[in-house]
Every structure is written in C-alpha cells, then in structure tokens.
N, C-alpha and C. Protein backbone atom coordinates (compact mmCIF):
# COMPACT_ATOMS: atom_id res chain seq x y z
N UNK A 1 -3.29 15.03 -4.19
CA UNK A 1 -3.58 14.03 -5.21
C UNK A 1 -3.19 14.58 -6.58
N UNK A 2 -2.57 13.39 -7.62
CA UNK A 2 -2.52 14.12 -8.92
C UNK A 2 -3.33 14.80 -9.63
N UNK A 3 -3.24 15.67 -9.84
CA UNK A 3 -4.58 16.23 -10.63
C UNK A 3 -5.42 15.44 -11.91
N UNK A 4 -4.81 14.38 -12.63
CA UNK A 4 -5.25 13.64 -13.42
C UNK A 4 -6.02 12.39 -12.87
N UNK A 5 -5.42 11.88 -11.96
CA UNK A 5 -6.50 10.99 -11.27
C UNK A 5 -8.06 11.55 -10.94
N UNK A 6 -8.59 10.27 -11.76
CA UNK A 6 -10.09 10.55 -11.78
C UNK A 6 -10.63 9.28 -11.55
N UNK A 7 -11.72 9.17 -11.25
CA UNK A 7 -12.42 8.08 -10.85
C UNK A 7 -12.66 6.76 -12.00
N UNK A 8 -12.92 7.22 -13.23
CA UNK A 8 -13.22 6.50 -14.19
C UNK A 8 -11.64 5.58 -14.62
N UNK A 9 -10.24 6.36 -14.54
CA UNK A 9 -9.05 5.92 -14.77
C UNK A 9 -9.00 4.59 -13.37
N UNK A 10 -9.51 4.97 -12.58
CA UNK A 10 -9.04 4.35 -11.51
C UNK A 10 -9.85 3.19 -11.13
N UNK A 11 -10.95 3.28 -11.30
CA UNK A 11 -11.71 2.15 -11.24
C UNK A 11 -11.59 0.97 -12.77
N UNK A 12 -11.18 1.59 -13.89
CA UNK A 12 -10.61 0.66 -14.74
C UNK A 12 -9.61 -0.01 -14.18
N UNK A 13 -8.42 0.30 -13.81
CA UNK A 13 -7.49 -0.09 -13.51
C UNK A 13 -7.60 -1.22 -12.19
N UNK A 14 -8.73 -0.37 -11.39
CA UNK A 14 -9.14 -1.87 -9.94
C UNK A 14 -9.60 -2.75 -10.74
N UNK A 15 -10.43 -2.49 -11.76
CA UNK A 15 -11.07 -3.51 -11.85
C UNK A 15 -9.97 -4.80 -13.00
N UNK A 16 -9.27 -4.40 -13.22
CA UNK A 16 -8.01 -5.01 -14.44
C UNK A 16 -7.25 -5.29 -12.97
N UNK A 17 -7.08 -4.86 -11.91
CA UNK A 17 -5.86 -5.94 -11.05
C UNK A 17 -6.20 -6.68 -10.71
N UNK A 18 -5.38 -7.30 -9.73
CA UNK A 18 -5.62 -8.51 -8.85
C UNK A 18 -5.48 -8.50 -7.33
N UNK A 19 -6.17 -9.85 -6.96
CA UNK A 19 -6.03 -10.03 -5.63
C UNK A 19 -4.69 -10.51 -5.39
N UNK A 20 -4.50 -10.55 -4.01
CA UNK A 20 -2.95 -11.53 -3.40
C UNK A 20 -2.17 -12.52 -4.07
N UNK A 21 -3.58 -13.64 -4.29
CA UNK A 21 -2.79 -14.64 -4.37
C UNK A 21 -2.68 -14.66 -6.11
N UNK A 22 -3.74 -14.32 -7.17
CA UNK A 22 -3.75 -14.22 -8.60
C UNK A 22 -1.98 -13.24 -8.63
N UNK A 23 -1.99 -12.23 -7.82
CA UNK A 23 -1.10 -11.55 -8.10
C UNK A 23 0.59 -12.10 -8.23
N UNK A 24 0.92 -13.33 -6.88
CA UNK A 24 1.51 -13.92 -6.73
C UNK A 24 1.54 -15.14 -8.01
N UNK A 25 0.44 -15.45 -8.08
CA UNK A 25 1.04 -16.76 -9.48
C UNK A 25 0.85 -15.66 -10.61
N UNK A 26 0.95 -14.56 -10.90
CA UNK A 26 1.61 -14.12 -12.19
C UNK A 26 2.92 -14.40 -12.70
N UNK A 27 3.67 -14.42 -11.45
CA UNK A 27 5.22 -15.15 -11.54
C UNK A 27 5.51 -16.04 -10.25
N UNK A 28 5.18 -17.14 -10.28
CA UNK A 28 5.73 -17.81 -9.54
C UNK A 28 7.23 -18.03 -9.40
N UNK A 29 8.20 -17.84 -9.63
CA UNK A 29 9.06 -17.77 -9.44
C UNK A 29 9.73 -16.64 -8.61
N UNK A 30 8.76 -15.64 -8.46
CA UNK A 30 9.16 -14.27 -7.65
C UNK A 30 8.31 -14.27 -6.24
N UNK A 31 7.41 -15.08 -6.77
CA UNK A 31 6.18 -15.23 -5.18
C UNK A 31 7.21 -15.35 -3.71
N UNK A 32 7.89 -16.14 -3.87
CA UNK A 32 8.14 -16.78 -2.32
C UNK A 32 8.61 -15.66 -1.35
N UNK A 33 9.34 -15.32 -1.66
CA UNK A 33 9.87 -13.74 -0.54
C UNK A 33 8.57 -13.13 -1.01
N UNK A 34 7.99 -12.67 -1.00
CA UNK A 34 6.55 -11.86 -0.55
C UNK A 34 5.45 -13.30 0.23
N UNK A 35 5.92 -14.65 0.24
CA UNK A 35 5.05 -15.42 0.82
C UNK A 35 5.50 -15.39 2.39
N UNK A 36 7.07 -15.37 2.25
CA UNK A 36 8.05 -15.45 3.27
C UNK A 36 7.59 -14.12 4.29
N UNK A 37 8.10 -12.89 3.58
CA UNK A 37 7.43 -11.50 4.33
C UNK A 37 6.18 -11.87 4.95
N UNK A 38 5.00 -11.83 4.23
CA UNK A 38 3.85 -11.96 4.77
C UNK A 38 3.62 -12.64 5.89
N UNK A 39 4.72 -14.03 6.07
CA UNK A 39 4.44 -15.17 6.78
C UNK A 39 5.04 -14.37 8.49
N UNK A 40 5.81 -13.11 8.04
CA UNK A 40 6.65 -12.29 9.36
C UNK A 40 5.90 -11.46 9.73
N UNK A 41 4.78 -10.91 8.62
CA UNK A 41 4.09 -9.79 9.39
C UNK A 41 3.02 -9.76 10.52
N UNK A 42 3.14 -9.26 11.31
CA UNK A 42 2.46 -9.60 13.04
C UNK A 42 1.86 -8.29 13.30
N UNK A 43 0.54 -8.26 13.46
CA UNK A 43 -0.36 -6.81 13.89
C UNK A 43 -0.17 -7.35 15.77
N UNK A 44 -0.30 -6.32 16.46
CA UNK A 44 -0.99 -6.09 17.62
C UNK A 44 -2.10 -6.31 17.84
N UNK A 45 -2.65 -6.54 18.62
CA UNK A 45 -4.22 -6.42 19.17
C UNK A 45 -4.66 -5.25 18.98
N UNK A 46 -4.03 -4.23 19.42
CA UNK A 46 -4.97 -2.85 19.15
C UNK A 46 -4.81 -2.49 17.85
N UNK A 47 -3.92 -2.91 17.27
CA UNK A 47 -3.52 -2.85 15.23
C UNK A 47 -5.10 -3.73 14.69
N UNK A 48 -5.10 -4.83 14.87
CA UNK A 48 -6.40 -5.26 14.51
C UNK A 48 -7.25 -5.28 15.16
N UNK A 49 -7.83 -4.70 16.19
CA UNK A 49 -9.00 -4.23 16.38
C UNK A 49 -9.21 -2.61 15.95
N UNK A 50 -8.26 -2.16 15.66
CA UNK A 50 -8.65 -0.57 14.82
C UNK A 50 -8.63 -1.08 13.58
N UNK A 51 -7.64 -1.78 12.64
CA UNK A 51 -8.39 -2.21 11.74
C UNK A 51 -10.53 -2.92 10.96
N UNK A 52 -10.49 -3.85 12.31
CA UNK A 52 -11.44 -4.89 11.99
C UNK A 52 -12.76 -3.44 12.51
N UNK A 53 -12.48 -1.98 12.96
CA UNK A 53 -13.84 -1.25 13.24
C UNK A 53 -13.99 -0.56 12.22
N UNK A 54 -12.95 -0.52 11.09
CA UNK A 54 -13.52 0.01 10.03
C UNK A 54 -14.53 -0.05 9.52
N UNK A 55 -16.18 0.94 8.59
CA UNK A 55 -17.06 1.04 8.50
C UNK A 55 -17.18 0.85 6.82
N UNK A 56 -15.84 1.68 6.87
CA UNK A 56 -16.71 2.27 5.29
C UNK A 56 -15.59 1.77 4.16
N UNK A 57 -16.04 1.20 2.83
CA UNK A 57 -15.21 0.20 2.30
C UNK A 57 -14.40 1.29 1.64
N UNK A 58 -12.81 0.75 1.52
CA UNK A 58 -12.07 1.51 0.70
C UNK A 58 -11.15 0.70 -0.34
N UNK A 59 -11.73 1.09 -1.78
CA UNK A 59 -10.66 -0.15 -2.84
C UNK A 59 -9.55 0.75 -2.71
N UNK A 60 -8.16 -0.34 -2.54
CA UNK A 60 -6.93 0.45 -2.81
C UNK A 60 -6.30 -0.50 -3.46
N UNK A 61 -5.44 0.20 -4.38
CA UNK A 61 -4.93 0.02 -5.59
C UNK A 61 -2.90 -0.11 -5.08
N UNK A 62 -2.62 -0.88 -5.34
CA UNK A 62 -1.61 -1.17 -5.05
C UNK A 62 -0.65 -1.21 -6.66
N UNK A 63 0.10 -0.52 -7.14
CA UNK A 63 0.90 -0.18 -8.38
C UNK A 63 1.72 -0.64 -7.97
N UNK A 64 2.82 -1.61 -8.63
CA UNK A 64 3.94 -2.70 -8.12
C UNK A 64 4.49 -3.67 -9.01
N UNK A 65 5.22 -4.01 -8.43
CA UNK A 65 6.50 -5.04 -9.72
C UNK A 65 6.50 -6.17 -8.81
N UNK A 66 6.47 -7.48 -9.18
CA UNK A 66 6.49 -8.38 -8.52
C UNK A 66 8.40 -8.42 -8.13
N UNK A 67 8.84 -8.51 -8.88
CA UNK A 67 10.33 -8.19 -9.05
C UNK A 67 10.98 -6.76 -7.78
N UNK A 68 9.97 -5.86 -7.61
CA UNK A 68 10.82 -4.77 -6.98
C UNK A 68 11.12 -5.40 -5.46
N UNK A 69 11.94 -4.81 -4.22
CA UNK A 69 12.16 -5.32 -3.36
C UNK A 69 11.64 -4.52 -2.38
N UNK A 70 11.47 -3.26 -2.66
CA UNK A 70 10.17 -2.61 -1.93
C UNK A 70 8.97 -2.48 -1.50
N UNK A 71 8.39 -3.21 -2.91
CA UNK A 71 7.19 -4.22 -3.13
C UNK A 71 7.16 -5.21 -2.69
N UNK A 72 8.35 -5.92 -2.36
CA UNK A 72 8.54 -7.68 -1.55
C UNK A 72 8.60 -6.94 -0.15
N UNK A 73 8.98 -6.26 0.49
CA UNK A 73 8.45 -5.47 1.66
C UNK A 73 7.25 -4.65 2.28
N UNK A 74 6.64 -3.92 1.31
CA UNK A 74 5.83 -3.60 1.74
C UNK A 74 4.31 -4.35 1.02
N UNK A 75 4.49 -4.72 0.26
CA UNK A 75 3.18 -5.63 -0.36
C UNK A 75 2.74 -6.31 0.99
N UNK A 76 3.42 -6.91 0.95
CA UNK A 76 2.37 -8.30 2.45
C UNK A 76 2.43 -7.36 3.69
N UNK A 77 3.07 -6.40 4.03
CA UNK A 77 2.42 -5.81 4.84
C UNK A 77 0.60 -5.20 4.63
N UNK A 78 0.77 -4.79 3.42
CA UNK A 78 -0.64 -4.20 2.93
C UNK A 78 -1.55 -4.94 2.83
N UNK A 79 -1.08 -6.31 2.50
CA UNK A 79 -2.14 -7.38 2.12
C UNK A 79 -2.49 -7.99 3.75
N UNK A 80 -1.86 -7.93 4.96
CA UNK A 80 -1.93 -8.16 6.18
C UNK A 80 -2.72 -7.31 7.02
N UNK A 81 -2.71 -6.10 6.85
CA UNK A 81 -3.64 -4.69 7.12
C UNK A 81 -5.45 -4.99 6.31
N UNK A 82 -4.89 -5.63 5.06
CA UNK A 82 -6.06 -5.92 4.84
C UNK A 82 -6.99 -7.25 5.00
N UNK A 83 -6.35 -8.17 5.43
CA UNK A 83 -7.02 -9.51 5.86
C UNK A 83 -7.52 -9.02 6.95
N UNK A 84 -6.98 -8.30 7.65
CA UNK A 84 -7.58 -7.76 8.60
C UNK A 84 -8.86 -7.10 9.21
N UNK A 85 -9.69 -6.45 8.27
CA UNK A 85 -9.99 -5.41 7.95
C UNK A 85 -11.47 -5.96 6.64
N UNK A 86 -12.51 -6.17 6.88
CA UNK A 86 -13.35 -6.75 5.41
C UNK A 86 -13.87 -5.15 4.95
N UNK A 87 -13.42 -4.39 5.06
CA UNK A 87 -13.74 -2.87 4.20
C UNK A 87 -12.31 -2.46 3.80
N UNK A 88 -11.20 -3.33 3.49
CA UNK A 88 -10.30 -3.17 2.68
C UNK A 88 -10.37 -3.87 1.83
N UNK A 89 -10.58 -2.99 0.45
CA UNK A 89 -10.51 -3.99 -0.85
C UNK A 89 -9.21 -3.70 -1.67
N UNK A 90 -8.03 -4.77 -1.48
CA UNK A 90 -6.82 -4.63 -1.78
C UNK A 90 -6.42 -5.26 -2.69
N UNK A 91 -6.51 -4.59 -4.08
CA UNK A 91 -5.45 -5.13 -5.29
C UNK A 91 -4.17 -4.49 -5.86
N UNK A 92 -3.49 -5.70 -6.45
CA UNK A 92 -2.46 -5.17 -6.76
C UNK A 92 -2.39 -5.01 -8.61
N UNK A 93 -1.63 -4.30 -8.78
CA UNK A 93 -1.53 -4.26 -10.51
C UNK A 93 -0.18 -3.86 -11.02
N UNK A 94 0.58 -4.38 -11.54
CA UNK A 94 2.00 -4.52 -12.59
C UNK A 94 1.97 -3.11 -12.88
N UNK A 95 3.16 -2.41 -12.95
CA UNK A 95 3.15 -0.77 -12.85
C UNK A 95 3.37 -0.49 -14.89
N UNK A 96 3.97 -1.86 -15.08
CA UNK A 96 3.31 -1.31 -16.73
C UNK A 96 2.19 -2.19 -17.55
N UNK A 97 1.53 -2.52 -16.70
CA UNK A 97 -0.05 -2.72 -17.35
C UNK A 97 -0.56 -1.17 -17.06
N UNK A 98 -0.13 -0.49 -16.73
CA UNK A 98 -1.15 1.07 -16.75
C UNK A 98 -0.50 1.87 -16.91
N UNK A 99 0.33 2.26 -18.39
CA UNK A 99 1.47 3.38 -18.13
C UNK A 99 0.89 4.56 -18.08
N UNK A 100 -0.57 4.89 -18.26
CA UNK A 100 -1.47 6.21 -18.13
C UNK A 100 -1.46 6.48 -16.57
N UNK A 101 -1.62 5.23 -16.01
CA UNK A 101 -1.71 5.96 -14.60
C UNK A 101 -0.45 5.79 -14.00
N UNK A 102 0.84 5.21 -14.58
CA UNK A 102 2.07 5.40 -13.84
C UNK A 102 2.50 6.71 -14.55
N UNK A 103 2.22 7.68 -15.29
CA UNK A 103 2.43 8.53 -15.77
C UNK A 103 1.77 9.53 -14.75
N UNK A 104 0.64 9.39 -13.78
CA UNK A 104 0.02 10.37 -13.36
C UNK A 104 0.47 10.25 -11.66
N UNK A 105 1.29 8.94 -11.39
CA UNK A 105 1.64 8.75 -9.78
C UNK A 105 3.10 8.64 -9.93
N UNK A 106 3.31 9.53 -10.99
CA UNK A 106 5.18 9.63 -11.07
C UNK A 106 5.77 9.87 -9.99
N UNK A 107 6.67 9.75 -9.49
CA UNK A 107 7.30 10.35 -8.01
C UNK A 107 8.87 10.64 -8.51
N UNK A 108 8.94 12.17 -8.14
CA UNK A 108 10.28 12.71 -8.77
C UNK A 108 10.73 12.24 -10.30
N UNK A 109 9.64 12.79 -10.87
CA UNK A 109 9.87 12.02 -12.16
C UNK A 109 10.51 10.91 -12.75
N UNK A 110 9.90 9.97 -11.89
CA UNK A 110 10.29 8.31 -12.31
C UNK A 110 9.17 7.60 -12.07
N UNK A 111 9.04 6.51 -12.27
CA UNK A 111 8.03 5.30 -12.38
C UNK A 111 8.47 4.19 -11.28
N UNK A 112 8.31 4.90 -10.11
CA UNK A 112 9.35 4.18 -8.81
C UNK A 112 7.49 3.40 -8.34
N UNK A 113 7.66 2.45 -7.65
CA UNK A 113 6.62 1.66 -7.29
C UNK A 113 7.14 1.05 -5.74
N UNK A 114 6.51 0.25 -4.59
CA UNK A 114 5.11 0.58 -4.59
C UNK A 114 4.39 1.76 -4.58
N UNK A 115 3.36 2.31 -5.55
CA UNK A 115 2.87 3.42 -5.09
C UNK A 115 0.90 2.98 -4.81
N UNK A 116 0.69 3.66 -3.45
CA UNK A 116 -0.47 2.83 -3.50
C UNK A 116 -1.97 3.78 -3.19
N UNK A 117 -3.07 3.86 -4.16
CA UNK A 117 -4.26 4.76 -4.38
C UNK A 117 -5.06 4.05 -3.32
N UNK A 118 -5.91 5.00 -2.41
CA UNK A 118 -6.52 4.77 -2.05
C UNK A 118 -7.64 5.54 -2.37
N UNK A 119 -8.84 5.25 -2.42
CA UNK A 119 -10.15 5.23 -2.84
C UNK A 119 -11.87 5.43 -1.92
N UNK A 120 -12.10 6.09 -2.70
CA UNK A 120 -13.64 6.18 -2.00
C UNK A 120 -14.35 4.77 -2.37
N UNK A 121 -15.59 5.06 -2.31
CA UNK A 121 -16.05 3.33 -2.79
C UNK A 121 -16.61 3.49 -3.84
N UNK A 122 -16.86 5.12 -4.41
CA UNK A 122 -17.29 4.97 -5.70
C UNK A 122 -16.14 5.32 -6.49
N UNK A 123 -14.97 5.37 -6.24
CA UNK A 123 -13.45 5.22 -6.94
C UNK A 123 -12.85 6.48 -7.21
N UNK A 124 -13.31 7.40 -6.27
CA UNK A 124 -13.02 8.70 -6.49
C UNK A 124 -11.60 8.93 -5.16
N UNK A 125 -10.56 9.42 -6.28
CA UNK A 125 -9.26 9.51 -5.36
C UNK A 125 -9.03 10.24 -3.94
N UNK A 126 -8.74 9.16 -2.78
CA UNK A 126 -8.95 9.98 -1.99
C UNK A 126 -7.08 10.46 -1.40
N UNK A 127 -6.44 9.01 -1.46
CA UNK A 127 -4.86 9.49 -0.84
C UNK A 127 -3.97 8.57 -2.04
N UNK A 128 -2.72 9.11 -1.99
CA UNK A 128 -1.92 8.27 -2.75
C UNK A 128 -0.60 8.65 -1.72
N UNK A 129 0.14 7.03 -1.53
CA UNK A 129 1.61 7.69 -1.25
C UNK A 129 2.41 6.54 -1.55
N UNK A 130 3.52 6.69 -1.53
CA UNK A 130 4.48 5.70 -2.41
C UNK A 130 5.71 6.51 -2.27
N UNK A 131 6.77 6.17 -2.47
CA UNK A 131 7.65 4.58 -2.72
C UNK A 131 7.80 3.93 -1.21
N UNK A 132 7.98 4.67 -0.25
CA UNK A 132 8.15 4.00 0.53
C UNK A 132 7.70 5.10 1.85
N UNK A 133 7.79 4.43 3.01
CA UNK A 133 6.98 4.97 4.39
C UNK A 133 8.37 5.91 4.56
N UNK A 134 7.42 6.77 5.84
CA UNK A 134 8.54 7.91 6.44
C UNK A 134 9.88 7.34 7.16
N UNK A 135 9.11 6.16 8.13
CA UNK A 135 10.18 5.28 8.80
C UNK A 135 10.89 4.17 8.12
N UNK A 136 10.31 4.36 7.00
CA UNK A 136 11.62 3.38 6.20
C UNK A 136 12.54 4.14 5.26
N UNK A 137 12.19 5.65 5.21
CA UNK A 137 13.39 6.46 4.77
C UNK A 137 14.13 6.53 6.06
N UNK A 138 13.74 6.59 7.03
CA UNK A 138 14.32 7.25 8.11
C UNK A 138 15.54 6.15 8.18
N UNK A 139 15.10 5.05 8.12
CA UNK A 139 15.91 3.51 7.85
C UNK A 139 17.15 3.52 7.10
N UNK A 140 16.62 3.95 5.80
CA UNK A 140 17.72 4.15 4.70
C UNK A 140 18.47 5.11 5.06
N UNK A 141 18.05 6.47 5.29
CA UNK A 141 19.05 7.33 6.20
C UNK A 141 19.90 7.02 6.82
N UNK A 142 19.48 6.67 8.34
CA UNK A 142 20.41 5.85 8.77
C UNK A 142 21.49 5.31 8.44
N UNK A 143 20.72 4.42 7.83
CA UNK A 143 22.07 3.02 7.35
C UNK A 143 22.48 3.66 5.88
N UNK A 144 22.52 4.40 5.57
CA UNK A 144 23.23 5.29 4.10
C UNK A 144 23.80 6.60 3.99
N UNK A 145 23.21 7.59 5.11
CA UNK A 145 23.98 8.83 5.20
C UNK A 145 24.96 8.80 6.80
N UNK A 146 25.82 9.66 6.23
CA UNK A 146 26.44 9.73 7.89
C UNK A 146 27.92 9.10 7.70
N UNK A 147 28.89 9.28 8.89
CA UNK A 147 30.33 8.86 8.39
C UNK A 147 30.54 7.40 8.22
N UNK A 148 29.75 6.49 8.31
CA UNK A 148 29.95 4.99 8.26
C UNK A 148 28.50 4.22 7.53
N UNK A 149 28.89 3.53 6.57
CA UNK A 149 27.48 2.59 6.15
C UNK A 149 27.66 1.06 6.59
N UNK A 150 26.31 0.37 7.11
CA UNK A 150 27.07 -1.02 7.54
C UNK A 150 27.46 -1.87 6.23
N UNK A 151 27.45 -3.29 6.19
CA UNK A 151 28.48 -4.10 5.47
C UNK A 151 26.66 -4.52 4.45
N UNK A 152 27.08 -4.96 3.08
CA UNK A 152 25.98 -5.18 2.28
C UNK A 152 25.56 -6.85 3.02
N UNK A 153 24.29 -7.31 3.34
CA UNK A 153 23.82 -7.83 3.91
C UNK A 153 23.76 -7.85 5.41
N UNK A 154 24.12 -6.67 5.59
CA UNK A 154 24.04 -7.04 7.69
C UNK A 154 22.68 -6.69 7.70
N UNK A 155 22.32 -7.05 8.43
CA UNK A 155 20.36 -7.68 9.14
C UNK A 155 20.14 -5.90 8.92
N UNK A 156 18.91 -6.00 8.94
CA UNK A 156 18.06 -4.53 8.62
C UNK A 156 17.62 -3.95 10.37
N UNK A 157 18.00 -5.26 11.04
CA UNK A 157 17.19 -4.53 12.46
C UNK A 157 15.73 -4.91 12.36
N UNK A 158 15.17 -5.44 13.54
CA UNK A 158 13.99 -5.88 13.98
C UNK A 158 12.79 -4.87 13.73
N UNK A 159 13.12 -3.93 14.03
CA UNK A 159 11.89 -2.70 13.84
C UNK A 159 11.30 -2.58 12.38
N UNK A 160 12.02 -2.70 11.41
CA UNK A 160 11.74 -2.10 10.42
C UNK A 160 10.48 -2.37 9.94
N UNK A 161 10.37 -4.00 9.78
CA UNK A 161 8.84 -4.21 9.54
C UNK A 161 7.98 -3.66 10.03
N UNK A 162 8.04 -3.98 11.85
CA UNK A 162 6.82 -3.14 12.68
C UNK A 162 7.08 -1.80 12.90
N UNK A 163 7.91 -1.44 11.92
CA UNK A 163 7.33 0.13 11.50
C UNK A 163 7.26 0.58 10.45
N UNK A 164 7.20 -0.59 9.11
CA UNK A 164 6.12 -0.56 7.99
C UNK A 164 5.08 -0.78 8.44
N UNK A 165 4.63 -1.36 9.26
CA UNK A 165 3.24 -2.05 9.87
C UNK A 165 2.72 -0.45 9.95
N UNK A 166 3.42 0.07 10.85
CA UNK A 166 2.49 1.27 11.75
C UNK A 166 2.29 2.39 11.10
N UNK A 167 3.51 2.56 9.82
CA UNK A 167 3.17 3.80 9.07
C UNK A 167 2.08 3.30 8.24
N UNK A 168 2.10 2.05 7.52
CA UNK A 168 0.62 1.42 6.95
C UNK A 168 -0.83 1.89 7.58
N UNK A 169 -0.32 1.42 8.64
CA UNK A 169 -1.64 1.66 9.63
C UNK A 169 -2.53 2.95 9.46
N UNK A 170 -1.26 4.07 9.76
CA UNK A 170 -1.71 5.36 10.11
C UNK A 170 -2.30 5.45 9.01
N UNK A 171 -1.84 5.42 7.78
CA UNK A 171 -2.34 5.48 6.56
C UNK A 171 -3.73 5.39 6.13
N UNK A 172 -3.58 4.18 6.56
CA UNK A 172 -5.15 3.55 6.28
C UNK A 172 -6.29 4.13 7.12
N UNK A 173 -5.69 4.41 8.49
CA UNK A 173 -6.59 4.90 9.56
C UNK A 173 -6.93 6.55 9.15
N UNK A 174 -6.07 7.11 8.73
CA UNK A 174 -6.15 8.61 8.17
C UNK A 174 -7.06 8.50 7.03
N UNK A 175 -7.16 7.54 5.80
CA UNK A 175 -7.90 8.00 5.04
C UNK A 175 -9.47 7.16 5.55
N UNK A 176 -9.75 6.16 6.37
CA UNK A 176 -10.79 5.72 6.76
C UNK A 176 -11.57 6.90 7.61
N UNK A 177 -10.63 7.77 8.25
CA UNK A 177 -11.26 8.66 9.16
C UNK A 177 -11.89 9.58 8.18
N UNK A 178 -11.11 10.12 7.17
CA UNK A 178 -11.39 10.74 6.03
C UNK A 178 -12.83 10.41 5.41
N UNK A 179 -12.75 8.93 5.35
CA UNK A 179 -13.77 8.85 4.34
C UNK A 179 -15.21 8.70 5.29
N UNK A 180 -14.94 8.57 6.78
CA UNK A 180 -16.25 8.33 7.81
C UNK A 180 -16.39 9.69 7.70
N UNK A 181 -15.75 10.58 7.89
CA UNK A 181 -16.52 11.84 8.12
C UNK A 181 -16.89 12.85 6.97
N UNK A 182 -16.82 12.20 6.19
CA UNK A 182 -17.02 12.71 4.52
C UNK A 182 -18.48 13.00 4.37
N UNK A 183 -18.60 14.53 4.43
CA UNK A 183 -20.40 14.80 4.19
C UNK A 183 -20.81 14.23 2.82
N UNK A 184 -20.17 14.27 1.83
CA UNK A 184 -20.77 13.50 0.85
C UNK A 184 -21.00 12.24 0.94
N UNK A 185 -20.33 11.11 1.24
CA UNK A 185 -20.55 9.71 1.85
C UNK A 185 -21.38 9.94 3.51
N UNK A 186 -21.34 10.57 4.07
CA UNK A 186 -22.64 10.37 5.31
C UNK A 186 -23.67 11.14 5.02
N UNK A 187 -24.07 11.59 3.75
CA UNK A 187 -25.32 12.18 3.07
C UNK A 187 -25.55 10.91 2.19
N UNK A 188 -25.23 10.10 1.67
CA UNK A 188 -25.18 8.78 0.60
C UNK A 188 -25.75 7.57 1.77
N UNK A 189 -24.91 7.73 2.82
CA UNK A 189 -25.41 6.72 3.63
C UNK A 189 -26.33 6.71 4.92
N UNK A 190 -26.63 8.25 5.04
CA UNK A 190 -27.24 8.31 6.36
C UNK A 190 -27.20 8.45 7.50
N UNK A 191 -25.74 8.26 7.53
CA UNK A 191 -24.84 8.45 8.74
C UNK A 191 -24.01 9.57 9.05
C-alpha cells in the first residue's frame, strides 16, 4: 500500500464519490458503453455464491474517468461483483476530483486509472491495484508483443471479460479473506 494512504484521506474521498448509476449521469453521453459492458457481464454460480458469503463489509473506492476505456471495461465488471455481494460498498470517483490521492496511487509515475482502494470498514487501507488485471496484460501482450499484431478492431476474443471477471474476483476474495481473519476486526466483532 502507498505509504500516504490513510484512513481519514480515504474515507473523505468515499464519502465525495458516487454510486453506479449517479456516476453514469455525470456524463451521459459517455454512460452507454459502460451500460452496454455491464449488460455482458455474467458471474457463475460458484462466482456468486462466493461472492453473496461475504461477511464483512468492504468500501471500495473505484478512481476512474468516465471517458477512459479501461474504466468502460473494467468498471461494470466491479459494479457486477458488487450487486452481487451486500458487503460490497462500491463507489466510483473522477481521478481529478482527488489529485491528493491520485498523487498517492500513481502507477509508474502517471495518473493511469482504473485504480481501485479497497478498504476496511473503518476506511483503513487494506489493497490497492490498478490499471489493469494480470490477464488483461497477458491480453495486451499477446495481441501487442511478438512478430505479428492483429488488425485495429479485430474482436478482443471471448475470454477477456470472463477473465476480468475472475481476476476481480480473486481480488475481492483475497482482501475479504484478509479482512475475516483480521485480529483487529474479529476482536471489534467477536468473531
């Protein structure tokens, strides 16, 4: 975690974003491909039932451009993980409404987005990762290094989503495990 992330920065900032749909009419004109995505993203049965056993609530902070196309990809996946799920509290927030904290989730010294905080429930940083999943570099690899690149618009291939889905997943499931077995939160709660 950045070393500047602190709880007090971060819970300002949840509490200044937005939900899904507020987030979407900030620009309506950019909404529809993230309405479109969302409308493609498909969990498994065992995807949402490991979601829906989650216990312990986690706000995550979603840093993003309505405009980026990484963000029109992986946003409604996140927001789909979290309909899922009522101990995901998922907002999103414009990466320059907070240039203090896009200053502190820089990645290779740039202001690259989605980058997305996840949280204890009293807003204390627990994971951050961003710009994009392992299997969607692995993607870009692919289709960008090596002796041949395909043609600009040939199809991305079927997988790609449902394996934004699954690196999401792990994600979420890694820091939920995190935060269930957290002696400070099962001394708070009893459990």
């Amino acid at each position: 975690m950045p070393a500047g992330l602190r709880a007090p920065l971060l819970e300002e900032a949840f509490a200044s974003a937005l939900g899904w749909e507020e987030y979407l009419q900030s620009d309506p004109a950019k909404a529809e491909p993230w309405r479109e995505t969302r409308s493609q993203v498909r969990l498994e049965p065992s995807q949402e039932q490991l979601l829906s056993m989650f216990t312990r609530r986690m706000p995550v902070l979603v840093i993003s451009g309505i405009w980026c196309g990484d963000c029109v990809r992986q946003g409604p996946v996140l927001q789909a993980l979290a309909d899922a799920s009522s101990c995901i509290d998922l907002r999103f927030i414009d990466r320059d409404a907070v240039p203090a904290l896009m200053d502190e989730v820089a990645i290779n010294n740039g202001h690259r987005v989605p980058v997305v905080l996840f949280m204890a429930e009293d807003f204390e940083p627990v994971s951050a990762m961003g710009d994009r999943t392992l299997r969607y570099y692995r993607h870009l690899a692919a289709r960008n290094l090596g002796p041949s690149c395909p043609l600009p618009g040939a199809p991305a291939g079927d997988s790609l989503l449902g394996d934004l889905v699954q690196d999401w997943i792990d994600e979420f499931e890694r820091v939920h495990l995190l935060l269930r077995l957290s002696g400070r939160l099962r001394t708070a709660h009893g459990d």
